[in-house]
PDB file of N, CA and C in Angstrom:
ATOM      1  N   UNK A   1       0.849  -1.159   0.000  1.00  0.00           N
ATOM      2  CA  UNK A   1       0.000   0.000   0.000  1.00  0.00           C
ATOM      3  C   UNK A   1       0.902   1.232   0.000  1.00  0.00           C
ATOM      4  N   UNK A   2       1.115   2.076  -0.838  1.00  0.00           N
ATOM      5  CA  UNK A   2       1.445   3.243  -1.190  1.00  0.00           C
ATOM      6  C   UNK A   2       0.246   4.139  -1.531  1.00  0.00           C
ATOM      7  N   UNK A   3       0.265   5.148  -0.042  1.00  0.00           N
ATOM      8  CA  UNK A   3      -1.092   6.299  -0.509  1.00  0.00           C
ATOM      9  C   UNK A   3      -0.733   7.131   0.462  1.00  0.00           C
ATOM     10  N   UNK A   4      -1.129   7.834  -0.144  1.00  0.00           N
ATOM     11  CA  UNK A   4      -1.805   9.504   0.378  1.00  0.00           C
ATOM     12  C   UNK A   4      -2.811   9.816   0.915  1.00  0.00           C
ATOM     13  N   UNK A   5      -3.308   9.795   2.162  1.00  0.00           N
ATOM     14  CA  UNK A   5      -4.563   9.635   3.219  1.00  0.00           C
ATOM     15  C   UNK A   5      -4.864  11.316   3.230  1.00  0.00           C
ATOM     16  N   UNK A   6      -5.954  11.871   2.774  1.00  0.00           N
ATOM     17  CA  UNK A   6      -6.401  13.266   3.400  1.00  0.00           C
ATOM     18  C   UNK A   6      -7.050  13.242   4.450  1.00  0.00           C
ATOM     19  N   UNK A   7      -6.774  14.456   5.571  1.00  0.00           N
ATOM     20  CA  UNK A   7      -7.615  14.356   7.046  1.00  0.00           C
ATOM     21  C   UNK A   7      -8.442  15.305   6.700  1.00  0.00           C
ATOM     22  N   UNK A   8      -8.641  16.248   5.913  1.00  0.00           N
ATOM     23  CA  UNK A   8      -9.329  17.389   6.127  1.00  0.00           C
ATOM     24  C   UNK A   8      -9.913  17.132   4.875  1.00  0.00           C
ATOM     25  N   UNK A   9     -11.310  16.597   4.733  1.00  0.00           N
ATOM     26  CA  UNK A   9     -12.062  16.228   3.678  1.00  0.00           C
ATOM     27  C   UNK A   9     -13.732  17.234   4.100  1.00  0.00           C
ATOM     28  N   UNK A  10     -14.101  18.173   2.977  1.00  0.00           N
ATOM     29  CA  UNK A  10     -15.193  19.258   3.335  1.00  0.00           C
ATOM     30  C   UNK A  10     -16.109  18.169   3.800  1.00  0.00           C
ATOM     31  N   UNK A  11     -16.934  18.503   4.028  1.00  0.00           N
ATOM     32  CA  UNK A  11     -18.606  18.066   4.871  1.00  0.00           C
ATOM     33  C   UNK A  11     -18.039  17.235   5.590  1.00  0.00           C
ATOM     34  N   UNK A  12     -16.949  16.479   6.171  1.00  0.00           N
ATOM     35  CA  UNK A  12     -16.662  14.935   7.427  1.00  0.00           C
ATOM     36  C   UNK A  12     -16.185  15.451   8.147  1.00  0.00           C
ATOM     37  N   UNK A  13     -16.614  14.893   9.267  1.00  0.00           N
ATOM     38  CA  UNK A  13     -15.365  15.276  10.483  1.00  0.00           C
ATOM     39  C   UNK A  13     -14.299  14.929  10.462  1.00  0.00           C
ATOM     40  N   UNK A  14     -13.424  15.772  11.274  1.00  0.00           N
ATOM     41  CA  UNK A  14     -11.711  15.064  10.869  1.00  0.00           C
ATOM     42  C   UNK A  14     -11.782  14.081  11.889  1.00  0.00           C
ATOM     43  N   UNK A  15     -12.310  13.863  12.895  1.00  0.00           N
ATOM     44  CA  UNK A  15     -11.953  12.864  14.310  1.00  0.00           C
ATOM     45  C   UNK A  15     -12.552  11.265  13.427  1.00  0.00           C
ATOM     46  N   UNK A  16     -13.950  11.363  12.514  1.00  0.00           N
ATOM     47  CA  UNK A  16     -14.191  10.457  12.087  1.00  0.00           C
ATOM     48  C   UNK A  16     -13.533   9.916  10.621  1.00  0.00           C
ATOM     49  N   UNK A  17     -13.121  10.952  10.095  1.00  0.00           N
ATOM     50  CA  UNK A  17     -12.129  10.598   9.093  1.00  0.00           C
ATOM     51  C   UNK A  17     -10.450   9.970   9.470  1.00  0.00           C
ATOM     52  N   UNK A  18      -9.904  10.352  10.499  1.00  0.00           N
ATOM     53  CA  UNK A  18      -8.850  10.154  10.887  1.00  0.00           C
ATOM     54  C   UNK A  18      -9.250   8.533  11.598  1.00  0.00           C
ATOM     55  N   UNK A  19     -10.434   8.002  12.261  1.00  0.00           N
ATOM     56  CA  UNK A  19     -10.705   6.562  12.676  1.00  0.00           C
ATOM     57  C   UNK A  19     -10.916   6.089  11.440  1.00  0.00           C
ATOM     58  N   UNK A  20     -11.415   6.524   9.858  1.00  0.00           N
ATOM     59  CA  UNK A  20     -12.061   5.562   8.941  1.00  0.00           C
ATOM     60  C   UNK A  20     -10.337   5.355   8.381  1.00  0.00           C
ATOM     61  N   UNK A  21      -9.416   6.032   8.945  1.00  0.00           N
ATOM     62  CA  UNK A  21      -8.203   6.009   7.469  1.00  0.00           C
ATOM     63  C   UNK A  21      -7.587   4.774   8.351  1.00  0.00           C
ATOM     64  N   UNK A  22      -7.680   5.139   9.945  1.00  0.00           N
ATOM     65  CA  UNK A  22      -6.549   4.125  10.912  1.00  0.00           C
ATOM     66  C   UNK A  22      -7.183   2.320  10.647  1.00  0.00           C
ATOM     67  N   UNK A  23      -8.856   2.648  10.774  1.00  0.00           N
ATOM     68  CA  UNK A  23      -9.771   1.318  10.051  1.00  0.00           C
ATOM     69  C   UNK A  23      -8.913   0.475   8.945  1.00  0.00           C
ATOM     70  N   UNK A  24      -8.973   1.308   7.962  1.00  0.00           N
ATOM     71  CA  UNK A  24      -8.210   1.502   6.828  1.00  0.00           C
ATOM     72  C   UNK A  24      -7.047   0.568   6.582  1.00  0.00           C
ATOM     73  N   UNK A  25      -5.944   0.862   7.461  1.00  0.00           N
ATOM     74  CA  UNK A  25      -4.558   0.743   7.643  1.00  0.00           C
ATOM     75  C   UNK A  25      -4.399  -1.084   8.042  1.00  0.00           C
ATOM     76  N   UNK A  26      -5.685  -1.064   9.335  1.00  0.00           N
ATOM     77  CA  UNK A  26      -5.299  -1.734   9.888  1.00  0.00           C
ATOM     78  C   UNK A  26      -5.878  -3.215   9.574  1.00  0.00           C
ATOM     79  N   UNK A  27      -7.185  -2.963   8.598  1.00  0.00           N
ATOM     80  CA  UNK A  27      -7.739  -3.942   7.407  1.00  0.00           C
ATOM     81  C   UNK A  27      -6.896  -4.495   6.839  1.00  0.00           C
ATOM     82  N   UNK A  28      -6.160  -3.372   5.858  1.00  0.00           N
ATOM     83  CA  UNK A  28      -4.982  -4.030   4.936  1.00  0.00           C
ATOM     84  C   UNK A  28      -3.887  -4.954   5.791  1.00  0.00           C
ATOM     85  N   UNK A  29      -3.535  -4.330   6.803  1.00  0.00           N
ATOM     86  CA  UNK A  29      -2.611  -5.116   7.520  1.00  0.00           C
ATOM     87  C   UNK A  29      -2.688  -6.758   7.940  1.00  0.00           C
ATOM     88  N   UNK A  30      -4.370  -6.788   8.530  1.00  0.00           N
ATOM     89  CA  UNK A  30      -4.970  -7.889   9.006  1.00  0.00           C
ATOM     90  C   UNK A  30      -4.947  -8.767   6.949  1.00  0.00           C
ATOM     91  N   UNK A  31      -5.621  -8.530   5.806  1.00  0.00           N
ATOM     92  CA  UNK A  31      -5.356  -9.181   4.795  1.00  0.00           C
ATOM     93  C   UNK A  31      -4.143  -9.705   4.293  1.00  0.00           C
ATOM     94  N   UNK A  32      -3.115  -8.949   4.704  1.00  0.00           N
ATOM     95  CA  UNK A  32      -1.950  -9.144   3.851  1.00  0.00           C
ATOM     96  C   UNK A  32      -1.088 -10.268   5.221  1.00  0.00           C
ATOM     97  N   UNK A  33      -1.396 -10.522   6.364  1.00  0.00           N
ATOM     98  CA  UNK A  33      -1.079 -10.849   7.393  1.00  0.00           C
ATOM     99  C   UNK A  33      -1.840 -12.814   6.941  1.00  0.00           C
ATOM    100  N   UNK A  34      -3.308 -12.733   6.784  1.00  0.00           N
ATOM    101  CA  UNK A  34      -4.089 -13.742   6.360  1.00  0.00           C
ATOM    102  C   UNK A  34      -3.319 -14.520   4.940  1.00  0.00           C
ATOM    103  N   UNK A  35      -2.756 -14.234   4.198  1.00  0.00           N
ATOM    104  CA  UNK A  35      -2.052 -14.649   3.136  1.00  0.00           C
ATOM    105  C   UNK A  35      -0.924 -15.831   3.683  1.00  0.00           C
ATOM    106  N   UNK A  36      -0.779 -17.060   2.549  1.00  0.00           N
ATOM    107  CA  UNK A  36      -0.366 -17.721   2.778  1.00  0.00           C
ATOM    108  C   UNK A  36       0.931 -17.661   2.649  1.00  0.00           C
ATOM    109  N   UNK A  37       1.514 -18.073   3.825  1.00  0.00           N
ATOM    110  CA  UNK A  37       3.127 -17.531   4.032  1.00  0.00           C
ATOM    111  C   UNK A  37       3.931 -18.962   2.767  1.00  0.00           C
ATOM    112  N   UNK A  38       5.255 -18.198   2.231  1.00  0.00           N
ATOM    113  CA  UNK A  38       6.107 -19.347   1.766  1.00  0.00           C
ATOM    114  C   UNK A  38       6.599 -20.090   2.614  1.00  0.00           C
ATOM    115  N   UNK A  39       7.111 -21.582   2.258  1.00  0.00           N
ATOM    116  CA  UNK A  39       8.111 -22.393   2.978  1.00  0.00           C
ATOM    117  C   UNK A  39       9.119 -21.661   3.728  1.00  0.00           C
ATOM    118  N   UNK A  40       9.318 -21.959   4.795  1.00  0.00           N
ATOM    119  CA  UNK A  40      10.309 -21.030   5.307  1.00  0.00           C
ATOM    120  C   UNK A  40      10.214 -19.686   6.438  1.00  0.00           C
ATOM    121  N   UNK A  41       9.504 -19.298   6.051  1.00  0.00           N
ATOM    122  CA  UNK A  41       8.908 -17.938   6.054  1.00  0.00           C
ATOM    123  C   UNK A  41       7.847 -18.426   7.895  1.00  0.00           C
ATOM    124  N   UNK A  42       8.050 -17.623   8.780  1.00  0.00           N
ATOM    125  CA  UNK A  42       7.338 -17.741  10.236  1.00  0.00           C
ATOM    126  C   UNK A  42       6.416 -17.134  10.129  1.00  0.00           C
ATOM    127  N   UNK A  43       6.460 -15.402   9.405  1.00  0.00           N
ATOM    128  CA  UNK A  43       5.036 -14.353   9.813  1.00  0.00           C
ATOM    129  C   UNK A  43       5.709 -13.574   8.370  1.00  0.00           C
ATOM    130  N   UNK A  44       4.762 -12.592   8.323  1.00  0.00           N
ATOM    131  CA  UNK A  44       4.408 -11.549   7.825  1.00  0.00           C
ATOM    132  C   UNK A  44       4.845 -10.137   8.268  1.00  0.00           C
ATOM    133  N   UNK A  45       6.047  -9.805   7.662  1.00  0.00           N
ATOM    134  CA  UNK A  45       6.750  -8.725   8.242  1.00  0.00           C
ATOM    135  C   UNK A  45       5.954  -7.004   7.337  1.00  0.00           C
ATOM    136  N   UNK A  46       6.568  -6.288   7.846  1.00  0.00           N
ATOM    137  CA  UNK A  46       6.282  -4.822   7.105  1.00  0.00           C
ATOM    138  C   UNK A  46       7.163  -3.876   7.001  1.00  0.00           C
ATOM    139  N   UNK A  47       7.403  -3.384   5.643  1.00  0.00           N
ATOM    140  CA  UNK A  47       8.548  -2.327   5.664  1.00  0.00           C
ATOM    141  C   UNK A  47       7.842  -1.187   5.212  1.00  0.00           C
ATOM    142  N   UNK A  48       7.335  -0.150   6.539  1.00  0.00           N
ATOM    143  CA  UNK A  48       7.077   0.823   6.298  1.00  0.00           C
ATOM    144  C   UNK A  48       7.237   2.220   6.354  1.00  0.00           C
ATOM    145  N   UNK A  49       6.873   3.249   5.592  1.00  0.00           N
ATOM    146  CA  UNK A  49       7.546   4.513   5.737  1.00  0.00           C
ATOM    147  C   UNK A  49       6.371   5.555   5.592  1.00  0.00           C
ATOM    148  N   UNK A  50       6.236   6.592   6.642  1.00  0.00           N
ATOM    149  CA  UNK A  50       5.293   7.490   6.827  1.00  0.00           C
ATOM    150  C   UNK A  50       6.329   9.193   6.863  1.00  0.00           C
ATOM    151  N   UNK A  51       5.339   9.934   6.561  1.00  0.00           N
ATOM    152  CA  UNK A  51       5.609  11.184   6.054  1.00  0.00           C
ATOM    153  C   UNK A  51       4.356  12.165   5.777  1.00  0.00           C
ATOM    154  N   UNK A  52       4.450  13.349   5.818  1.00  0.00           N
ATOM    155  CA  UNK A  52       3.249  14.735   5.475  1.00  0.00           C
ATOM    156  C   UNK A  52       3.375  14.476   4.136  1.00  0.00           C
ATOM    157  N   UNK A  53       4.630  14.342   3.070  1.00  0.00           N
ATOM    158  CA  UNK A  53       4.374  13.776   1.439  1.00  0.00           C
ATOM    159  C   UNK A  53       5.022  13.018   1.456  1.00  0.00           C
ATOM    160  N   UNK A  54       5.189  11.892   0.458  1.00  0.00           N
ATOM    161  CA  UNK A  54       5.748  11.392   0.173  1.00  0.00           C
ATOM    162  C   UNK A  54       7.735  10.941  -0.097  1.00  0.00           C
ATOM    163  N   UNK A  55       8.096  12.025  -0.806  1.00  0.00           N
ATOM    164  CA  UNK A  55       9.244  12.503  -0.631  1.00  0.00           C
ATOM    165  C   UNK A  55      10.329  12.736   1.001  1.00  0.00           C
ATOM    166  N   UNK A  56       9.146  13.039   2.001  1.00  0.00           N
ATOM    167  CA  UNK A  56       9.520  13.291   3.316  1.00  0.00           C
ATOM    168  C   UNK A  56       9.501  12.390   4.152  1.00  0.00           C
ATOM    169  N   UNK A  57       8.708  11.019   3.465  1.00  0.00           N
ATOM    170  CA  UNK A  57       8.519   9.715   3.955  1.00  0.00           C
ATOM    171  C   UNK A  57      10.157   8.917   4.224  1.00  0.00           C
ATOM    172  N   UNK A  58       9.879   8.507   5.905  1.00  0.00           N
ATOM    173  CA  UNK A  58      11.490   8.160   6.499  1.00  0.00           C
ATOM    174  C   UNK A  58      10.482   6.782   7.005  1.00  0.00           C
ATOM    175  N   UNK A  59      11.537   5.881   7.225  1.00  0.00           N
ATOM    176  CA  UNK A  59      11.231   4.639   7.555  1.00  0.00           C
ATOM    177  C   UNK A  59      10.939   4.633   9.125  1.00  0.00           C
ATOM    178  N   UNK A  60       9.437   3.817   9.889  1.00  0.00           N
ATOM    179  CA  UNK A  60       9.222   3.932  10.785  1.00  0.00           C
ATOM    180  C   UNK A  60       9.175   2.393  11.549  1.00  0.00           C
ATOM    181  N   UNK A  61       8.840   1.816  12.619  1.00  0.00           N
ATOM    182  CA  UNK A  61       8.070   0.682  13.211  1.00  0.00           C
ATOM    183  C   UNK A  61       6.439   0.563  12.914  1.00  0.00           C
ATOM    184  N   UNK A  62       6.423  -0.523  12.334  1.00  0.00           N
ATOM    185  CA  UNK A  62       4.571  -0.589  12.064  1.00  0.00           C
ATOM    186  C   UNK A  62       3.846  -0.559  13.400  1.00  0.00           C
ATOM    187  N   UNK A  63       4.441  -0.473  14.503  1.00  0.00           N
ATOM    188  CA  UNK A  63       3.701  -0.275  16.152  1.00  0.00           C
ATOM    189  C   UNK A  63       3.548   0.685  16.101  1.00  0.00           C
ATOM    190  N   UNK A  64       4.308   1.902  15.639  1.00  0.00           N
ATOM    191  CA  UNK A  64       4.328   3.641  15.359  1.00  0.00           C
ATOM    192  C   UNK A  64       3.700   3.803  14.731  1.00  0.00           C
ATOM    193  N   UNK A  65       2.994   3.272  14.247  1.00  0.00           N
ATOM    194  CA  UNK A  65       1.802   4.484  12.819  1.00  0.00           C
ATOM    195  C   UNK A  65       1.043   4.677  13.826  1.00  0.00           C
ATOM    196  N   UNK A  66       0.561   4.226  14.074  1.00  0.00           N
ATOM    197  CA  UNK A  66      -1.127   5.024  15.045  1.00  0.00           C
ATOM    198  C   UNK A  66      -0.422   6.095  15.339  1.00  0.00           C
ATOM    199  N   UNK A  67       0.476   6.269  16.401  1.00  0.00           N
ATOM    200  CA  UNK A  67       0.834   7.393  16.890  1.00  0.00           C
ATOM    201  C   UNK A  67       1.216   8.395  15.947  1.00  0.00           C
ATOM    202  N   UNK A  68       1.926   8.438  14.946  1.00  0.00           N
ATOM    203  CA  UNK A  68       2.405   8.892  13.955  1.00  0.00           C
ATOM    204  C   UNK A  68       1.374   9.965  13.637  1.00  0.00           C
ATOM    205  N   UNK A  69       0.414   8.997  13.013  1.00  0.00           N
ATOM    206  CA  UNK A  69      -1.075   9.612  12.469  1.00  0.00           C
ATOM    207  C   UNK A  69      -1.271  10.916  13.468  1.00  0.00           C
ATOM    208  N   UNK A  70      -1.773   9.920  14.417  1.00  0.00           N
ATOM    209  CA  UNK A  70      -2.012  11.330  16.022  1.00  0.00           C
ATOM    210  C   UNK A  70      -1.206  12.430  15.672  1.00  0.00           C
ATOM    211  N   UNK A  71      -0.064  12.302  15.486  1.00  0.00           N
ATOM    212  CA  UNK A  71       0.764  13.498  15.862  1.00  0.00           C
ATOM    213  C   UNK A  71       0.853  14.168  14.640  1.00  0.00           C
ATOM    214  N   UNK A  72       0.355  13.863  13.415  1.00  0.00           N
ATOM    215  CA  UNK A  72       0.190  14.520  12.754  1.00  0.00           C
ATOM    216  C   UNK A  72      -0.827  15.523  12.203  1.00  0.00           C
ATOM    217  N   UNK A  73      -2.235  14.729  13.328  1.00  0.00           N
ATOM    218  CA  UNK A  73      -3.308  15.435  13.196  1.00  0.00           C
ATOM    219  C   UNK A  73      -3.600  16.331  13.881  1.00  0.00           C
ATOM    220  N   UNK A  74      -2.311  16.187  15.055  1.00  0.00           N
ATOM    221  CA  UNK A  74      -2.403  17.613  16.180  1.00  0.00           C
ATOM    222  C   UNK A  74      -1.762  18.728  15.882  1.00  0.00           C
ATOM    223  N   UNK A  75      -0.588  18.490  14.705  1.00  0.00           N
ATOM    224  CA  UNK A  75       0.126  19.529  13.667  1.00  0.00           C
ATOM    225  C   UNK A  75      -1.049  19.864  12.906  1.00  0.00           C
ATOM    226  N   UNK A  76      -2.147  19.803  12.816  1.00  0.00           N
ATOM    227  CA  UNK A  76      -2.801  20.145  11.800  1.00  0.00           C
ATOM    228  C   UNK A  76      -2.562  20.297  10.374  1.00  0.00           C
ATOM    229  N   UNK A  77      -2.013  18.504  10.050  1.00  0.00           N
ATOM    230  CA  UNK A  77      -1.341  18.568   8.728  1.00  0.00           C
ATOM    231  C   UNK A  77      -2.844  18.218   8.124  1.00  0.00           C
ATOM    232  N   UNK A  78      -2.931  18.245   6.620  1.00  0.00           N
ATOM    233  CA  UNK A  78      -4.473  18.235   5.952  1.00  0.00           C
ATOM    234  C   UNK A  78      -3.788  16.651   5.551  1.00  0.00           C
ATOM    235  N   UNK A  79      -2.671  16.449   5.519  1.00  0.00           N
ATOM    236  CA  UNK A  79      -2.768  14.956   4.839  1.00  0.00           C
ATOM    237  C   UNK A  79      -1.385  14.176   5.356  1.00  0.00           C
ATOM    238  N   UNK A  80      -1.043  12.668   5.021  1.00  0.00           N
ATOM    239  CA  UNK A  80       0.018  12.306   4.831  1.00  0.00           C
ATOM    240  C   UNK A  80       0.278  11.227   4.266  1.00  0.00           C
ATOM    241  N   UNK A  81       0.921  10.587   4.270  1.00  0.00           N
ATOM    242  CA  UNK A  81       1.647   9.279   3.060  1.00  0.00           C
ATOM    243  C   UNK A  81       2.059   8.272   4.198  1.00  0.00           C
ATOM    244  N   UNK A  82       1.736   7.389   3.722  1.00  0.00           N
ATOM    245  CA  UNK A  82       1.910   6.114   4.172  1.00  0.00           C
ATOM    246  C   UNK A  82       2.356   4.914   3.009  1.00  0.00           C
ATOM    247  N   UNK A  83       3.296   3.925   3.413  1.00  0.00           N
ATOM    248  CA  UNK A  83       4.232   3.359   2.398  1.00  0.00           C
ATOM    249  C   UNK A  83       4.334   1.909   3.391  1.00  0.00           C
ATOM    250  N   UNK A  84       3.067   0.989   2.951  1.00  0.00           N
ATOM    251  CA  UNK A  84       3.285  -0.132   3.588  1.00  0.00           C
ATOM    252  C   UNK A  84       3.374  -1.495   2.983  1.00  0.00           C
ATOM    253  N   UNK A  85       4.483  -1.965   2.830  1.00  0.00           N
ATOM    254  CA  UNK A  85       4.902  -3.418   1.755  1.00  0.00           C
ATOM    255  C   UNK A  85       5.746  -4.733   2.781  1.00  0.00           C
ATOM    256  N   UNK A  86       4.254  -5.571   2.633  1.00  0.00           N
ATOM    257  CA  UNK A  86       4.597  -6.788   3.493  1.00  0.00           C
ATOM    258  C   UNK A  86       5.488  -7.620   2.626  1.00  0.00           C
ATOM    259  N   UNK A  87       6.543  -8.000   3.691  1.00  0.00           N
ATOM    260  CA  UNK A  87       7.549  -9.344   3.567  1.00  0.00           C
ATOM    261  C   UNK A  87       7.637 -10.042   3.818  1.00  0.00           C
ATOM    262  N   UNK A  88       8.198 -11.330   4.087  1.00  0.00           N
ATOM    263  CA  UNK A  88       8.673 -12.423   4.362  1.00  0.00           C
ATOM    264  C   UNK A  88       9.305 -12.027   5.689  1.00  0.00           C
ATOM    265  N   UNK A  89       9.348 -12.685   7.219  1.00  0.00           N
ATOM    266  CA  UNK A  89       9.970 -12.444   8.057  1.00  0.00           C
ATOM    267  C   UNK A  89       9.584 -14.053   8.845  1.00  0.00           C
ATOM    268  N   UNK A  90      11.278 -13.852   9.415  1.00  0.00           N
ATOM    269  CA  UNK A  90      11.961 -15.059   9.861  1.00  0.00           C
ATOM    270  C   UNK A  90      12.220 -14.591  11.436  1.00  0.00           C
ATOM    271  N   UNK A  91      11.523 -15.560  12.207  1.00  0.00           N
ATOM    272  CA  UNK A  91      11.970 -15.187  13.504  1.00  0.00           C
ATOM    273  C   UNK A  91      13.450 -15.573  14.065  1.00  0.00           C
ATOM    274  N   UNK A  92      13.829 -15.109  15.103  1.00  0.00           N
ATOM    275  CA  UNK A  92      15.143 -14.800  15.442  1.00  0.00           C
ATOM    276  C   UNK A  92      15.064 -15.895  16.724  1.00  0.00           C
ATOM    277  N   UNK A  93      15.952 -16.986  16.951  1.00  0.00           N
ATOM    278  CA  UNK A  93      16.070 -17.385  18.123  1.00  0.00           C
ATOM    279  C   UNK A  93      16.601 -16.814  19.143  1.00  0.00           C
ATOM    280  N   UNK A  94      15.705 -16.354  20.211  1.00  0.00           N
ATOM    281  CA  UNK A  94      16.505 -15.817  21.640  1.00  0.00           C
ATOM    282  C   UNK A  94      17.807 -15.725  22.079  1.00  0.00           C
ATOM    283  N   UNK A  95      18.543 -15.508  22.543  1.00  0.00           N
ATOM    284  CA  UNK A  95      19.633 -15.610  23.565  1.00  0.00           C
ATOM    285  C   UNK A  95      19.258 -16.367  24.984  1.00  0.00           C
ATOM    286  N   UNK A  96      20.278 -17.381  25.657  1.00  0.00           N
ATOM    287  CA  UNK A  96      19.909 -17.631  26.601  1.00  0.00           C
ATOM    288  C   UNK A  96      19.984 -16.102  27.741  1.00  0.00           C
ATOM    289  N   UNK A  97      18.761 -16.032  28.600  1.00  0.00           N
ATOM    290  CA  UNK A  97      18.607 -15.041  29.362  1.00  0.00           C
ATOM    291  C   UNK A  97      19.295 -15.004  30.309  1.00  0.00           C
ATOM    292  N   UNK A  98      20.093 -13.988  30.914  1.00  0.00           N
ATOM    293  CA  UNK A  98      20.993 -14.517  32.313  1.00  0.00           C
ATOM    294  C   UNK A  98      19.683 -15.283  33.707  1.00  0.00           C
ATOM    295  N   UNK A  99      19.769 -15.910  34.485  1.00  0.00           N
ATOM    296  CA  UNK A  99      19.062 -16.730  35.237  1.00  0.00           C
ATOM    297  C   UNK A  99      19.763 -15.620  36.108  1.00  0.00           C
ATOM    298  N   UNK A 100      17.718 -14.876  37.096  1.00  0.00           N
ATOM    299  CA  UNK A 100      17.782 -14.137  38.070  1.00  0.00           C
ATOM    300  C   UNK A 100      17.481 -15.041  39.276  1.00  0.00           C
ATOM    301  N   UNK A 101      18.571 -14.941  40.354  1.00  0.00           N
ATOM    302  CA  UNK A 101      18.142 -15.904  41.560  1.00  0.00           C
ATOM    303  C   UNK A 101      16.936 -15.154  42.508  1.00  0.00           C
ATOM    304  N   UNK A 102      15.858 -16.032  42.794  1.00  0.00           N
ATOM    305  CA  UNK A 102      15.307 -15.792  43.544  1.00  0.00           C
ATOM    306  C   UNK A 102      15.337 -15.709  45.192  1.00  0.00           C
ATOM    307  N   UNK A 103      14.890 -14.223  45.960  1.00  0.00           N
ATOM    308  CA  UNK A 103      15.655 -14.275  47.634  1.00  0.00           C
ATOM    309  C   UNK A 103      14.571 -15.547  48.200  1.00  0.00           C
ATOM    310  N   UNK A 104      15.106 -16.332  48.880  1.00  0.00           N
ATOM    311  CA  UNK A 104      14.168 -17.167  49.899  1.00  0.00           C
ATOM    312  C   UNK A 104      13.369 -16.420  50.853  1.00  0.00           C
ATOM    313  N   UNK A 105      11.948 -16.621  50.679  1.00  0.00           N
ATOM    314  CA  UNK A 105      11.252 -16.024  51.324  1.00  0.00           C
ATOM    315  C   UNK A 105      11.098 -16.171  53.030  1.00  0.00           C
TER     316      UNK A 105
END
């Protein structure tokens, strides 16, 4: 998904336009998540990049967009870009954790 979301659309509210775009986001996410992974492959990763245009779009954490959005709607930006292309992602085996001793009670 590569788009350009407007917040400030005449006759809508922005509070209900800004929930229909995050709706939006988080649809596509849940579809492209439902897709059948390749051999190999654990989950469904995302490489995404948010920005006021496009051009200004810097690479973020897909846990950060909501907030992102927020903080862009409290700048009173009229719009912004969003740049979201699912991958292939391979989970990482742990490290053993150092072992915390417990005090005897």
């Amino acid at each position: 998904m590569k788009k350009t979301f407007k917040i400030n659309i005449d006759g809508k509210n922005r509070d209900r336009v800004l929930e229909a775009t995050k709706h939006e986001i988080r649809q596509y996410m849940k579809r492209e998540r439902n897709k059948t992974l390749p051999e190999g492959v654990d989950f469904w990763d995302f490489d995404c990049r948010f920005g006021l245009t496009q051009e200004a779009a810097a690479s973020v954490h897909v846990a950060n967009i909501t907030a992102l959005i927020d903080a862009a709607a409290q700048e009173g930006a009229d719009a912004f870009y969003l740049e979201l292309i699912a991958k292939p992602g391979v989970r990482q085996p742990r490290g053993d954790a150092p072992q915390v001793s417990q005090p005897p009670d």
